[in-house]
Each structure stands twice: as C-alpha cells, then as structure tokens.
C-alpha atoms as a PDB file:
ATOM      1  CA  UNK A   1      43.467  20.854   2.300  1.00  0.00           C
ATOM      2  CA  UNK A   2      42.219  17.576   4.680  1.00  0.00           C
ATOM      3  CA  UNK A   3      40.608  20.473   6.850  1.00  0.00           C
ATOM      4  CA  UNK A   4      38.953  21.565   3.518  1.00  0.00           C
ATOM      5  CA  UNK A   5      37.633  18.129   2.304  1.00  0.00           C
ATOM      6  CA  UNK A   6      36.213  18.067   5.529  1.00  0.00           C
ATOM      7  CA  UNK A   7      34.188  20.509   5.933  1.00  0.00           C
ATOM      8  CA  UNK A   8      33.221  19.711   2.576  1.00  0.00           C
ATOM      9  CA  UNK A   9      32.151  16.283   3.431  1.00  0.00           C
ATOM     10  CA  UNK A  10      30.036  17.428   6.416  1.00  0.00           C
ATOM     11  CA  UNK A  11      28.129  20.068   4.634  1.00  0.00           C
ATOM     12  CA  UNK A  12      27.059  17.093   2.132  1.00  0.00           C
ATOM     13  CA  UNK A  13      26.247  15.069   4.933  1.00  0.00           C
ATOM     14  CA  UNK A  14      24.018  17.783   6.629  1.00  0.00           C
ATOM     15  CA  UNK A  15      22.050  18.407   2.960  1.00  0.00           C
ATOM     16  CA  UNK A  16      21.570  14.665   2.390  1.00  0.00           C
ATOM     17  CA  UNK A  17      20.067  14.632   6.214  1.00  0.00           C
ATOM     18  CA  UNK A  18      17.055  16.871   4.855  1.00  0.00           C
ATOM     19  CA  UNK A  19      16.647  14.567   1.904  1.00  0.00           C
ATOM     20  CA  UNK A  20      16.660  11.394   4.613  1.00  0.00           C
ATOM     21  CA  UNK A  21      14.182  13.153   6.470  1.00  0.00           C
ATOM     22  CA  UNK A  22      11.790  13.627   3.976  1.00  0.00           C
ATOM     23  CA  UNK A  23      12.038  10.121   2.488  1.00  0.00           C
ATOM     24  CA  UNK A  24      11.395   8.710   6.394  1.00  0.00           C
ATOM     25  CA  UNK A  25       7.653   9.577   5.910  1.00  0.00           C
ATOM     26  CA  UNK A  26       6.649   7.887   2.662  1.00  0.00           C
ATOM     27  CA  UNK A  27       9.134   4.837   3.047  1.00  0.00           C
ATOM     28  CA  UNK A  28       6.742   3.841   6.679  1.00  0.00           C
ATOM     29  CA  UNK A  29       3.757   4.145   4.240  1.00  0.00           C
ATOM     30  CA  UNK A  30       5.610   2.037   1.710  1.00  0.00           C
ATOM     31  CA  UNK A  31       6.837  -0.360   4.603  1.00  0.00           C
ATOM     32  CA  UNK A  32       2.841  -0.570   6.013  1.00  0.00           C
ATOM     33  CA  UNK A  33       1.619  -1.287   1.643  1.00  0.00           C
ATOM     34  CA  UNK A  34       4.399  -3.917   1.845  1.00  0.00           C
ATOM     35  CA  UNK A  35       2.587  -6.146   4.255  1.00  0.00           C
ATOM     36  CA  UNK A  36       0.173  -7.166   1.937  1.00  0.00           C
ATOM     37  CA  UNK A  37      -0.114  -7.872  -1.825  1.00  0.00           C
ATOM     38  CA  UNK A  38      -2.560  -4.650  -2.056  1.00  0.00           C
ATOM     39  CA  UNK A  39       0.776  -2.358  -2.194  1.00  0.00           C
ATOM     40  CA  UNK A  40       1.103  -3.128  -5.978  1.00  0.00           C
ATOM     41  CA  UNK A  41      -1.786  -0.574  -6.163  1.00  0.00           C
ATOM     42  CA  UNK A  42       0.077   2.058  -5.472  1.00  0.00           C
ATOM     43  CA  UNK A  43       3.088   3.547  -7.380  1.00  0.00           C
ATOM     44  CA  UNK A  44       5.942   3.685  -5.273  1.00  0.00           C
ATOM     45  CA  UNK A  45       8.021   6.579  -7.308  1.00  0.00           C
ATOM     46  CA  UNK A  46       4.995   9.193  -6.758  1.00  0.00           C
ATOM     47  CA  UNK A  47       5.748   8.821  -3.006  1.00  0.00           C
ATOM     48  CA  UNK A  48       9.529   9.907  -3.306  1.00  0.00           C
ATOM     49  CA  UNK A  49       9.116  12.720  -5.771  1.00  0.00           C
ATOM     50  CA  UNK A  50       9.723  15.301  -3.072  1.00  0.00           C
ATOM     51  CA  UNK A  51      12.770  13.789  -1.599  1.00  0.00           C
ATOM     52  CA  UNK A  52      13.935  13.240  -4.961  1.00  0.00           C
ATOM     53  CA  UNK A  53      13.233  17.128  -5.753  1.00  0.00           C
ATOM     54  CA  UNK A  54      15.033  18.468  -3.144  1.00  0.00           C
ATOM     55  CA  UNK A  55      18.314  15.690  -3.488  1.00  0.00           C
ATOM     56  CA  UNK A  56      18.701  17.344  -7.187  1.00  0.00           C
ATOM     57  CA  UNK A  57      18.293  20.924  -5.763  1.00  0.00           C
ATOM     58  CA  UNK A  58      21.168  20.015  -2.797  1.00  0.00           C
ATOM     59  CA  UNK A  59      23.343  18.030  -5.055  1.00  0.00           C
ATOM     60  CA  UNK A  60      23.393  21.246  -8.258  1.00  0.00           C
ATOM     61  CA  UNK A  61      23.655  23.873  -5.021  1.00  0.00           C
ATOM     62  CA  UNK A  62      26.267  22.291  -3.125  1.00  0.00           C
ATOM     63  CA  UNK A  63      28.451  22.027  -6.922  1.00  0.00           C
ATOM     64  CA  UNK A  64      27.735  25.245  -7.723  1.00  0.00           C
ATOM     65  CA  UNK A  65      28.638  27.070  -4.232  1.00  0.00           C
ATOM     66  CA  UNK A  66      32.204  24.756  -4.398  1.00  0.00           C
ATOM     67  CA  UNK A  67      33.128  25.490  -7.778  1.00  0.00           C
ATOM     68  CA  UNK A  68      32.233  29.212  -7.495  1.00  0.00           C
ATOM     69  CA  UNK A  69      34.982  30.598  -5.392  1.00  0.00           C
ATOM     70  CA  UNK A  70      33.992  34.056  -5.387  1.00  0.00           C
ATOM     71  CA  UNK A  71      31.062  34.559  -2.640  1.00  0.00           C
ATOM     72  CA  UNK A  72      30.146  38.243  -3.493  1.00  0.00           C
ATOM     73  CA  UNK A  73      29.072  37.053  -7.233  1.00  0.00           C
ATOM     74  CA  UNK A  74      24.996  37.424  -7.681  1.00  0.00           C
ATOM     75  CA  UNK A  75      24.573  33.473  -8.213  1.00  0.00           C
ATOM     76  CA  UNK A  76      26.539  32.737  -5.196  1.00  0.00           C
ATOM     77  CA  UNK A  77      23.881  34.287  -3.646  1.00  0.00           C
ATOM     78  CA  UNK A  78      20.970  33.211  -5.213  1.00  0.00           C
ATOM     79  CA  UNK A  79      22.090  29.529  -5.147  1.00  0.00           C
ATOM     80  CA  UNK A  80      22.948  29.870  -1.307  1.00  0.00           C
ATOM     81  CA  UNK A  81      19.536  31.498  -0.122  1.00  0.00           C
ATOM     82  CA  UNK A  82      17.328  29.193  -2.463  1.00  0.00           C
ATOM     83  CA  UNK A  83      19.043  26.279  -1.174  1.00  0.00           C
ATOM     84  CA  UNK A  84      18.632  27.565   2.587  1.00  0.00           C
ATOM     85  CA  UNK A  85      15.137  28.408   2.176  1.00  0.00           C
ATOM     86  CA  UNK A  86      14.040  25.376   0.778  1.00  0.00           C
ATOM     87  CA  UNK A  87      15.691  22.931   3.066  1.00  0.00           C
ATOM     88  CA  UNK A  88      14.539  25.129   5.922  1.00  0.00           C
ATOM     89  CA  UNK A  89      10.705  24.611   4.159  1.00  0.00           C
ATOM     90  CA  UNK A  90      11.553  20.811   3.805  1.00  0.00           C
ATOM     91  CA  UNK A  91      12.372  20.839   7.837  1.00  0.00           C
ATOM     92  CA  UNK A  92       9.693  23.037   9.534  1.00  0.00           C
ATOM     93  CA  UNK A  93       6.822  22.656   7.022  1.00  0.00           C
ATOM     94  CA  UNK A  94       6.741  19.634   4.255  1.00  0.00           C
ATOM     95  CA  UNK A  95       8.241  17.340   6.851  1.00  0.00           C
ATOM     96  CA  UNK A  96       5.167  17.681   9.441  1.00  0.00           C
ATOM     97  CA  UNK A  97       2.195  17.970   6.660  1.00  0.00           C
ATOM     98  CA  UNK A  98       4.259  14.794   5.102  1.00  0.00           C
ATOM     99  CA  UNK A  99       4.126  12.931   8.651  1.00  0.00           C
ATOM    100  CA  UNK A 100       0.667  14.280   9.260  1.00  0.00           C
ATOM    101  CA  UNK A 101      -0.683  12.633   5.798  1.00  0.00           C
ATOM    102  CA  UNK A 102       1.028   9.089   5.635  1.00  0.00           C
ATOM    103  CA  UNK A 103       0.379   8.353   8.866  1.00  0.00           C
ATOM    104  CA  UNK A 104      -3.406   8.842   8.124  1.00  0.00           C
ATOM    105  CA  UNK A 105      -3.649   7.364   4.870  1.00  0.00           C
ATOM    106  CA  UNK A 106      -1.106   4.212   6.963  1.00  0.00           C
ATOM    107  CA  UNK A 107      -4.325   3.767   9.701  1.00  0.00           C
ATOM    108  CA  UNK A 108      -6.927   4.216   7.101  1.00  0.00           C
ATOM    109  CA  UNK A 109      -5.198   1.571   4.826  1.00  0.00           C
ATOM    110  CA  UNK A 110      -4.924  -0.828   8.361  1.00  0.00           C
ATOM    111  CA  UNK A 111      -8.705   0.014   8.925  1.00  0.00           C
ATOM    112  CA  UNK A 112      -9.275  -1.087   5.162  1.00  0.00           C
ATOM    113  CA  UNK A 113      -6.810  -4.459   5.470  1.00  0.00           C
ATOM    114  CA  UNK A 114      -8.522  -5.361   8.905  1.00  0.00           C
ATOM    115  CA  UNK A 115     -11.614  -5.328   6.936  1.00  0.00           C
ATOM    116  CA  UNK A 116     -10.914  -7.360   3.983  1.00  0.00           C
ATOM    117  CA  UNK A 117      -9.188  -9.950   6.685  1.00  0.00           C
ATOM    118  CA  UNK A 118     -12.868 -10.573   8.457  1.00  0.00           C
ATOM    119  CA  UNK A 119     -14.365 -10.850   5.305  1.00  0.00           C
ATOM    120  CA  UNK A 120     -12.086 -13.275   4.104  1.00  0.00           C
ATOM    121  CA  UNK A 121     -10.256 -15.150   6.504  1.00  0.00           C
ATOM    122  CA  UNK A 122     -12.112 -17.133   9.624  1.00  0.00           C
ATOM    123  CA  UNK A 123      -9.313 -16.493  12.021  1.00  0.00           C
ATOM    124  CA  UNK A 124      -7.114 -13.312  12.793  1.00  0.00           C
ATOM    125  CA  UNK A 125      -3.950 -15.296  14.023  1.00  0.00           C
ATOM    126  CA  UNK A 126      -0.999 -14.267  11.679  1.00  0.00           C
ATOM    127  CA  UNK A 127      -3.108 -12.371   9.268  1.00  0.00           C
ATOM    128  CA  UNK A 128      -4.395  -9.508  11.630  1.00  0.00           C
ATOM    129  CA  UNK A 129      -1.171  -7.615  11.006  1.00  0.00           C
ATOM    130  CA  UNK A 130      -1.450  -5.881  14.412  1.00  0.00           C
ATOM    131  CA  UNK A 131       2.028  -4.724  13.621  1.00  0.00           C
ATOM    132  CA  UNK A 132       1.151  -2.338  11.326  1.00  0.00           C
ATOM    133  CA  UNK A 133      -0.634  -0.881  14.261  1.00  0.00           C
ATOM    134  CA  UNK A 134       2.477  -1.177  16.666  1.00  0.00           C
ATOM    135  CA  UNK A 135       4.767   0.295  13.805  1.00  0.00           C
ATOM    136  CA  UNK A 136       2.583   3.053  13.077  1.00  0.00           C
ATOM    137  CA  UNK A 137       1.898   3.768  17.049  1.00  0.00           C
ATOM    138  CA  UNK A 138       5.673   3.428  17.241  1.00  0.00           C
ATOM    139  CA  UNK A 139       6.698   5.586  14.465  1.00  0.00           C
ATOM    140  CA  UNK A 140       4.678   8.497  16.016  1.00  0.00           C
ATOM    141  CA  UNK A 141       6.538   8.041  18.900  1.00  0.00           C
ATOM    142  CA  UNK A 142       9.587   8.009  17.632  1.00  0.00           C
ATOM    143  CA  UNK A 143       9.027  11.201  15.705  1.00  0.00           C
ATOM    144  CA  UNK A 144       7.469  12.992  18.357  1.00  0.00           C
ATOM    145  CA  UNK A 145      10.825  12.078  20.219  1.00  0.00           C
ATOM    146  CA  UNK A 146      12.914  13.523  16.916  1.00  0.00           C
ATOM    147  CA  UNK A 147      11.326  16.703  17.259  1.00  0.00           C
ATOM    148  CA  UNK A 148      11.728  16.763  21.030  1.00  0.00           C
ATOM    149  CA  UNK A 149      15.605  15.964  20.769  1.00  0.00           C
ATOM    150  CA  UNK A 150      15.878  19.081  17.898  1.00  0.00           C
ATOM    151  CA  UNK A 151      13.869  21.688  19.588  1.00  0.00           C
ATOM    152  CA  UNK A 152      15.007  20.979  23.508  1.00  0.00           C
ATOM    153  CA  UNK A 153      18.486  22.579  25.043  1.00  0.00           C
ATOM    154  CA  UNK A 154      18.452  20.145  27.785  1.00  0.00           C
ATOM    155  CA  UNK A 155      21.242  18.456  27.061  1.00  0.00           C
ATOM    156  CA  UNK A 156      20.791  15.718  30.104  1.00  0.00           C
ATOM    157  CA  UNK A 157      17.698  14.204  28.554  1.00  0.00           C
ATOM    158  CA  UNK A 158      19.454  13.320  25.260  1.00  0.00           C
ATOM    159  CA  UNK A 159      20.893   9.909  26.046  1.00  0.00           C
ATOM    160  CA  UNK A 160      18.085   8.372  27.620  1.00  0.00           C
ATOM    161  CA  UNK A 161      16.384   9.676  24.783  1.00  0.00           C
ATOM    162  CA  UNK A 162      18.948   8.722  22.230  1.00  0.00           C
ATOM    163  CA  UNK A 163      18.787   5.185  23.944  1.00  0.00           C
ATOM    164  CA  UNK A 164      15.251   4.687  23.642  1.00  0.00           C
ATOM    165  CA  UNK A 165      14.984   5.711  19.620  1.00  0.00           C
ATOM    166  CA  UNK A 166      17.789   3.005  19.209  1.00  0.00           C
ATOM    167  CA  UNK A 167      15.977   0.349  21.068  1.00  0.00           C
ATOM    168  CA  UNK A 168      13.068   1.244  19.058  1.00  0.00           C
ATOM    169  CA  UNK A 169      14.792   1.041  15.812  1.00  0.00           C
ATOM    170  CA  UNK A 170      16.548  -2.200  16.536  1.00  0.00           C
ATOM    171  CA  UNK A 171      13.175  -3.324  17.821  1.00  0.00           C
ATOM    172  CA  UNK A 172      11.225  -2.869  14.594  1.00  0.00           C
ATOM    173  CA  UNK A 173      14.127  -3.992  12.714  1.00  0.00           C
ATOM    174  CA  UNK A 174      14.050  -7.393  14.487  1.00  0.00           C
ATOM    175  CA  UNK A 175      10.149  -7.888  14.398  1.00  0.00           C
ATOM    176  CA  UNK A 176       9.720  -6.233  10.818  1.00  0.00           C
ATOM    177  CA  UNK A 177      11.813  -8.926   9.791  1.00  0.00           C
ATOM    178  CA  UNK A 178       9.476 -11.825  11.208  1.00  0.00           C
ATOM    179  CA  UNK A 179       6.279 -10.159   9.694  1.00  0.00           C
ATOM    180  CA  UNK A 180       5.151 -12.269   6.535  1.00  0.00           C
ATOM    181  CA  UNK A 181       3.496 -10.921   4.179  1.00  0.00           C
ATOM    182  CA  UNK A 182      -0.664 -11.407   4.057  1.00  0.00           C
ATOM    183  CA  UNK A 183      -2.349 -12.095   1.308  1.00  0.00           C
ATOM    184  CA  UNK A 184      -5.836 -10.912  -0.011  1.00  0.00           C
ATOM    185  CA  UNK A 185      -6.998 -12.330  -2.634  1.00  0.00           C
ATOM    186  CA  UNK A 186      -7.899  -9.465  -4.673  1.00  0.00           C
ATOM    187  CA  UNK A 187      -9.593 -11.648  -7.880  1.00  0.00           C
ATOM    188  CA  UNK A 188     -11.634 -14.534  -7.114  1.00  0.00           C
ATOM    189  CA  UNK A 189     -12.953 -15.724 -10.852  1.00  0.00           C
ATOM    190  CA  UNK A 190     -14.314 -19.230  -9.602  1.00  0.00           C
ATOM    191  CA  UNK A 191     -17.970 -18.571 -11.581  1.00  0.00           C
ATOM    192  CA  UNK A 192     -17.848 -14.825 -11.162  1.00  0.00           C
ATOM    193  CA  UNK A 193     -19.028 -15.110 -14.824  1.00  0.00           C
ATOM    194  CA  UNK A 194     -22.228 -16.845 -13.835  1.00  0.00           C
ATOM    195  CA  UNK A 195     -23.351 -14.026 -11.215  1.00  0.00           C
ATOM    196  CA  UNK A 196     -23.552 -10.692 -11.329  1.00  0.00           C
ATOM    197  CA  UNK A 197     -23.085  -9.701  -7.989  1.00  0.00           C
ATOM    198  CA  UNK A 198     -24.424  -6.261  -8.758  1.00  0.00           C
ATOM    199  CA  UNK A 199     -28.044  -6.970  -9.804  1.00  0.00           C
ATOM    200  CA  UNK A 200     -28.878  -9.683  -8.030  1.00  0.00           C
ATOM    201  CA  UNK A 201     -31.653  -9.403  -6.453  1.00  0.00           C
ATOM    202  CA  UNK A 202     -31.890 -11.159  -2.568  1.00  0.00           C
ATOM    203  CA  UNK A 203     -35.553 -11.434  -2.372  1.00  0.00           C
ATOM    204  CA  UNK A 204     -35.219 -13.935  -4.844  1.00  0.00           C
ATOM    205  CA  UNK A 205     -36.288 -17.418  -4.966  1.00  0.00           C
ATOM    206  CA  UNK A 206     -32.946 -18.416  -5.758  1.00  0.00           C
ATOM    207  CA  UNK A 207     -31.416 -16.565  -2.748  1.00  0.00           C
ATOM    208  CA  UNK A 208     -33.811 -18.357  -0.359  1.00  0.00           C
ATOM    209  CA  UNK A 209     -32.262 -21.746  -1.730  1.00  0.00           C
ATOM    210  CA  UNK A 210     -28.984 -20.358  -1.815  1.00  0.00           C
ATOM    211  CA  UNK A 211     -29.002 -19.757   2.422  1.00  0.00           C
ATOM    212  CA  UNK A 212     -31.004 -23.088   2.820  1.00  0.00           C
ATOM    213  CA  UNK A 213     -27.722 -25.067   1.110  1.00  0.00           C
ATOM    214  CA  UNK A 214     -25.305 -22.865   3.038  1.00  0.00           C
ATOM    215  CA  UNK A 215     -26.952 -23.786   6.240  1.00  0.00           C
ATOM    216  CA  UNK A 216     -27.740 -27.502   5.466  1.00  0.00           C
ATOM    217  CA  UNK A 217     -23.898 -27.513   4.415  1.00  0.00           C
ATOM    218  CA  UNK A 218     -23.021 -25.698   7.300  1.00  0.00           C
ATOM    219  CA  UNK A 219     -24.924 -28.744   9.657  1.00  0.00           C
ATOM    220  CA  UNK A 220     -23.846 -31.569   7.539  1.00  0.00           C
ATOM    221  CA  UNK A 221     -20.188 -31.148   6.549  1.00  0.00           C
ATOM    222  CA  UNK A 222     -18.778 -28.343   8.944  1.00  0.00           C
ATOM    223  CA  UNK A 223     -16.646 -26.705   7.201  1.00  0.00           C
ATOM    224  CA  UNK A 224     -16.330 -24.287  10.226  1.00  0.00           C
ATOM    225  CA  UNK A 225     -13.441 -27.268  11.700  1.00  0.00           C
ATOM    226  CA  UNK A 226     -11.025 -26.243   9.205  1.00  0.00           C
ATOM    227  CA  UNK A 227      -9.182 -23.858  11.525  1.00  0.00           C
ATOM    228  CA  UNK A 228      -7.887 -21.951   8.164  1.00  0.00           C
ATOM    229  CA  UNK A 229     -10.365 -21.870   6.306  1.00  0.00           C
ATOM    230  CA  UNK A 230     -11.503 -19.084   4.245  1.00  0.00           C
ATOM    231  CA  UNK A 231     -14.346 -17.526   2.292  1.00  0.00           C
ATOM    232  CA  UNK A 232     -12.952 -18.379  -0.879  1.00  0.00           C
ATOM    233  CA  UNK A 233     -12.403 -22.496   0.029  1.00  0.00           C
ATOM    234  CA  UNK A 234     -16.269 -22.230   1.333  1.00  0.00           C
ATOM    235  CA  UNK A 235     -17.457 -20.278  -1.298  1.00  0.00           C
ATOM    236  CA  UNK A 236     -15.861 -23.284  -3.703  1.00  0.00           C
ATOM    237  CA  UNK A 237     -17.676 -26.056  -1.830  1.00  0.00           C
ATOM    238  CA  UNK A 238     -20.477 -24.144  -2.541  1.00  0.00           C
ATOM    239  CA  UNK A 239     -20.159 -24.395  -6.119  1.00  0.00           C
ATOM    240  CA  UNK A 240     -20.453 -20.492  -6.046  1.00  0.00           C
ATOM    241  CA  UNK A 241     -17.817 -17.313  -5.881  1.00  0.00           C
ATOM    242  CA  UNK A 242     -16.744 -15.778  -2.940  1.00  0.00           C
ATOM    243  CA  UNK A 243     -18.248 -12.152  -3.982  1.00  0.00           C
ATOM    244  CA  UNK A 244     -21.449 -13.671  -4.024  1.00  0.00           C
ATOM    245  CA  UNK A 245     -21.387 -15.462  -0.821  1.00  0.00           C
ATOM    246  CA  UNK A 246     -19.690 -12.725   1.384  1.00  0.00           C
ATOM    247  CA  UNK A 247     -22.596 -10.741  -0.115  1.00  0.00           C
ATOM    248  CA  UNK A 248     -25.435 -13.025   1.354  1.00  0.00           C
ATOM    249  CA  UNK A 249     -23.598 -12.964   4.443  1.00  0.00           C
ATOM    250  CA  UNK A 250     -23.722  -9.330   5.014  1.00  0.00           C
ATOM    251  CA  UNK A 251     -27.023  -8.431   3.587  1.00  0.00           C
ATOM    252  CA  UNK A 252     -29.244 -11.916   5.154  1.00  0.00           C
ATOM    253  CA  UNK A 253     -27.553 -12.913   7.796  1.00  0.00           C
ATOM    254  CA  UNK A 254     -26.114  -9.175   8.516  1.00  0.00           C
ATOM    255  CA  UNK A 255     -22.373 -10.759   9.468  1.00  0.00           C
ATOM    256  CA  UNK A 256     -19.528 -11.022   8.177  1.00  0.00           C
ATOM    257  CA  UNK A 257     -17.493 -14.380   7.110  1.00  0.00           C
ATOM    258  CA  UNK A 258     -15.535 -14.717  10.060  1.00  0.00           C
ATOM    259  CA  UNK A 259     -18.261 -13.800  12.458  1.00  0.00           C
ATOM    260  CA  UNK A 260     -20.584 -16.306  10.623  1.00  0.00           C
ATOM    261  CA  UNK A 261     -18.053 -19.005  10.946  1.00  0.00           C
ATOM    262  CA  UNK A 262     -17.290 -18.184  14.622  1.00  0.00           C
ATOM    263  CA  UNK A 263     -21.129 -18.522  15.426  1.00  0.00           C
ATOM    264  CA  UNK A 264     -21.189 -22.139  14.283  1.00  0.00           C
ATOM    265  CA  UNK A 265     -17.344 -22.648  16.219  1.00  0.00           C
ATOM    266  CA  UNK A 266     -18.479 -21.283  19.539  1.00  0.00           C
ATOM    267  CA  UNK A 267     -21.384 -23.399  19.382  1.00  0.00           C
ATOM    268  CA  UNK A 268     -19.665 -26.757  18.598  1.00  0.00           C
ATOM    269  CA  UNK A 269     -17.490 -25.931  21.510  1.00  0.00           C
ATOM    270  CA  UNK A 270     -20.004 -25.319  23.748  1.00  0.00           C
ATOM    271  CA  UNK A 271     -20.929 -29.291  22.543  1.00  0.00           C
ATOM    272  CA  UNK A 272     -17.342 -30.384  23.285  1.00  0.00           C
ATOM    273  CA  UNK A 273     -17.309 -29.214  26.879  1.00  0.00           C
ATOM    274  CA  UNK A 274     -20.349 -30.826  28.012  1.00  0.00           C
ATOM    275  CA  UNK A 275     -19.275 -34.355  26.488  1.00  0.00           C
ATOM    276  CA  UNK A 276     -18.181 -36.441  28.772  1.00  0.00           C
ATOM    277  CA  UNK A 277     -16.165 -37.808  25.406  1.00  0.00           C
ATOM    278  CA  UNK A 278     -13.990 -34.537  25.332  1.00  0.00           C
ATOM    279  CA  UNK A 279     -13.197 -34.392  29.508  1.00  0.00           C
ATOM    280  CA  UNK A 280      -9.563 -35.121  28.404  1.00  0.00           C
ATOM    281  CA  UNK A 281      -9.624 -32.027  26.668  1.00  0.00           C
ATOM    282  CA  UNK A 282      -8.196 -28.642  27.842  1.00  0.00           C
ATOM    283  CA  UNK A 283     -10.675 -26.030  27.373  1.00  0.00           C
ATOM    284  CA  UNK A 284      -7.761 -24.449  24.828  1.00  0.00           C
ATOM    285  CA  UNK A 285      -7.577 -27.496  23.200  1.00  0.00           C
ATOM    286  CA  UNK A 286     -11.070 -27.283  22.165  1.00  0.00           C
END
C-alpha cells in the first residue's frame, strides 16, 4: 500500500511538472511588467489561462484513472490518451510558441520602458532597468539549457549543467530582489487642461516664445544641476505640462529630454575643467 501511494504521488508530481512548465513563460513576462508601474495595464489572469487549463484537465484525469480500477473500460481509455496527448502538446508545442511570444513581447516592452525613461528622466542610473535585459538574456539561456538537459543522453554533461541553472537561479533570485521598482509617470495633469497637445500648432507665435523661455530658463536658473531631475519637475518650472514640453523637444529641437538636458551638462562641465576654481575637482566629481 506505501509502494502504492507512491507511485501515486510521483505520477501527480510528473503532471503538475507540465503545468510548472507552462506557467514558467508568462510568470518572466509578469516578473519583467512588475518592474514598473505600467504592469497594471495588463491583466495578469489572461496570462495563466493555459496553465490553469491544463492543471484542471491533470487534476479530473489523474481522479478519474485512480478511482476507475478497471483499465479495459472505454473511459479509462479515453481519459488516459486525452490526458497524454495534451500534456505531450503542452511539452513539444505550446511550451516553445509560449517561450517564443513572451520573450518578444518582454524585449519589446524593455524597448518601450527604455523609451519612456529618456523622455522622462535626465539620467539612466537606477531607472534604466538593464536587468530586465540580463533576466531576459538569462532566461533564454537557461531554457535553451532545459531543453538541452531533456533531449541529450550524455549523461556526463548533466552536473555541470545542473550546476550552472542553479547558479543562475540563485543569481536572479539574489539580484531580482535588489531591483526597485521604476516609476513612469503615466498621467501628468499639471495644466494638461490648458493645452491640447494634439492641435497645437509649432509654427506658432506662441511656440517661438515658448523655446525662447525654455532656453533663457535653461541659461539663467540651470535646472540641468539637479542630477534627478525630470521632465515633469522642468515642465512645472515652466508653468507648462510635461506632454507639451517633451513635445517641443522632439519636434524643434529634434531631442529628447534627457539628451536636451545632457547637452547643457556636458557643456557646463567642459566650464568646470578649465577653471582653475574647480582644479580640486576629480574629473568624476564634476
């Protein structure tokens, strides 16, 4: 009977692996969403409907095939094939097109984030979120190693190869856990209802004063010496919204925030070095 409960226990275990399997591929998309506040976008359940699927399919199969006793009966049958074929389907075919698709739509969404950061932020350190691009590099290594391990009879290869998924694991584990999380900010209604961003039109006399006061504040205050500051904080000393300003940016000045900001930054350092005032001063420092 312990033999029995056994075997019974390890033939759940090996259905709930296919289940695992196919929830590993949306849960690194969910994990990549997670690093910013844009994941609330999404709806998490739709990702996990297929995992979900086939958990109900193992769990009613596996009941059925250990209350049903007699293994010649038509529904024994039926029940064991359907639940073969369709884990075999999750393994060789929905896994790869799953891994295939979430790993796209993960670099497109860290194209998309990378993006938003240079048109918001004027500084990349801590909100660059280059670790979505080592987890994602990572995670196709890791797989690539998965299916390597399952489809190679060289047994002599498995520990080093065992070793190195563990490291990896334990290594994403530890830095995942540092990560913070970084913020867009998605609504900026500082006097969004006093500009339509959509029909305004940049030939405008009131565009030409609009980049004359951005430059004289520019020279006069430099706002460019906050080392966080950000398009929305500039946008507010300009008594204008963010949408508005990021949209002069790009279309007159044909830059984004961050490389507008930088422009005015490399150029005060270039002041700093050659005064004899700064000569104290690393050249990191400045």
């Amino acid at each position: 009977q312990f033999i029995d409960s056994e075997y019974t226990l390890i033939n759940l275990l090996s259905l709930m692996f296919f289940v695992a399997l196919l929830a590993i591929p949306p849960t690194m998309y969910h994990y990549c969403l997670s690093l910013t506040n844009n994941y609330v976008k999404e709806r998490v359940l739709n990702m996990y409907y297929l995992p979900l699927g086939l958990l109900v399919i193992n769990l009613l199969s596996f009941a059925y095939l250990n209350l049903q006793k007699d293994e010649t009966d038509f529904l024994f049958t039926v029940c064991q094939s359907v639940m073969e074929i369709v884990n075999a389907l999750a393994l060789l075919f929905i896994f790869p097109l799953q891994n295939v698709y979430y790993v796209y739509k993960s670099f497109k969404y860290y194209k998309s984030h990378r993006k938003e950061v240079l048109q918001e932020y004027s500084y990349e350190e801590g909100v660059s979120l280059k670790w979505m691009l080592h987890f994602i590099t990572g995670y196709l290594v890791f797989i690539v190693l998965i299916c390597f391990l399952y489809g190679t009879s060289i047994t002599s290869i498995y520990i080093p190869v065992a070793i190195f998924i563990t490291g990896y694991l334990v290594y994403i584990g530890l830095k995942g856990n540092k990560q913070e999380v970084v913020l867009i900010e998605l609504n900026n209604n500082n006097l969004d209802h006093t500009i339509d961003v959509n029909v305004l039109d940049f030939d405008s006399e009131k565009t030409t004063l609009f980049k004359d006061k951005l430059l004289s504040f520019m020279k006069s205050e430099k706002p460019y010496l906050d080392s966080k500051l950000t398009i929305h904080q500039l946008a507010k000393q300009l008594d204008t919204n963010s949408k508005y300003l990021s949209k002069i940016l790009n279309t007159e000045f044909e830059k984004n925030f961050v490389s507008f900001i930088n422009h005015y930054r490399i150029e005060a350092a270039k002041l700093f070095l050659l005064d004899e005032e700064y000569r104290l001063f690393t050249i990191e420092a400045i």
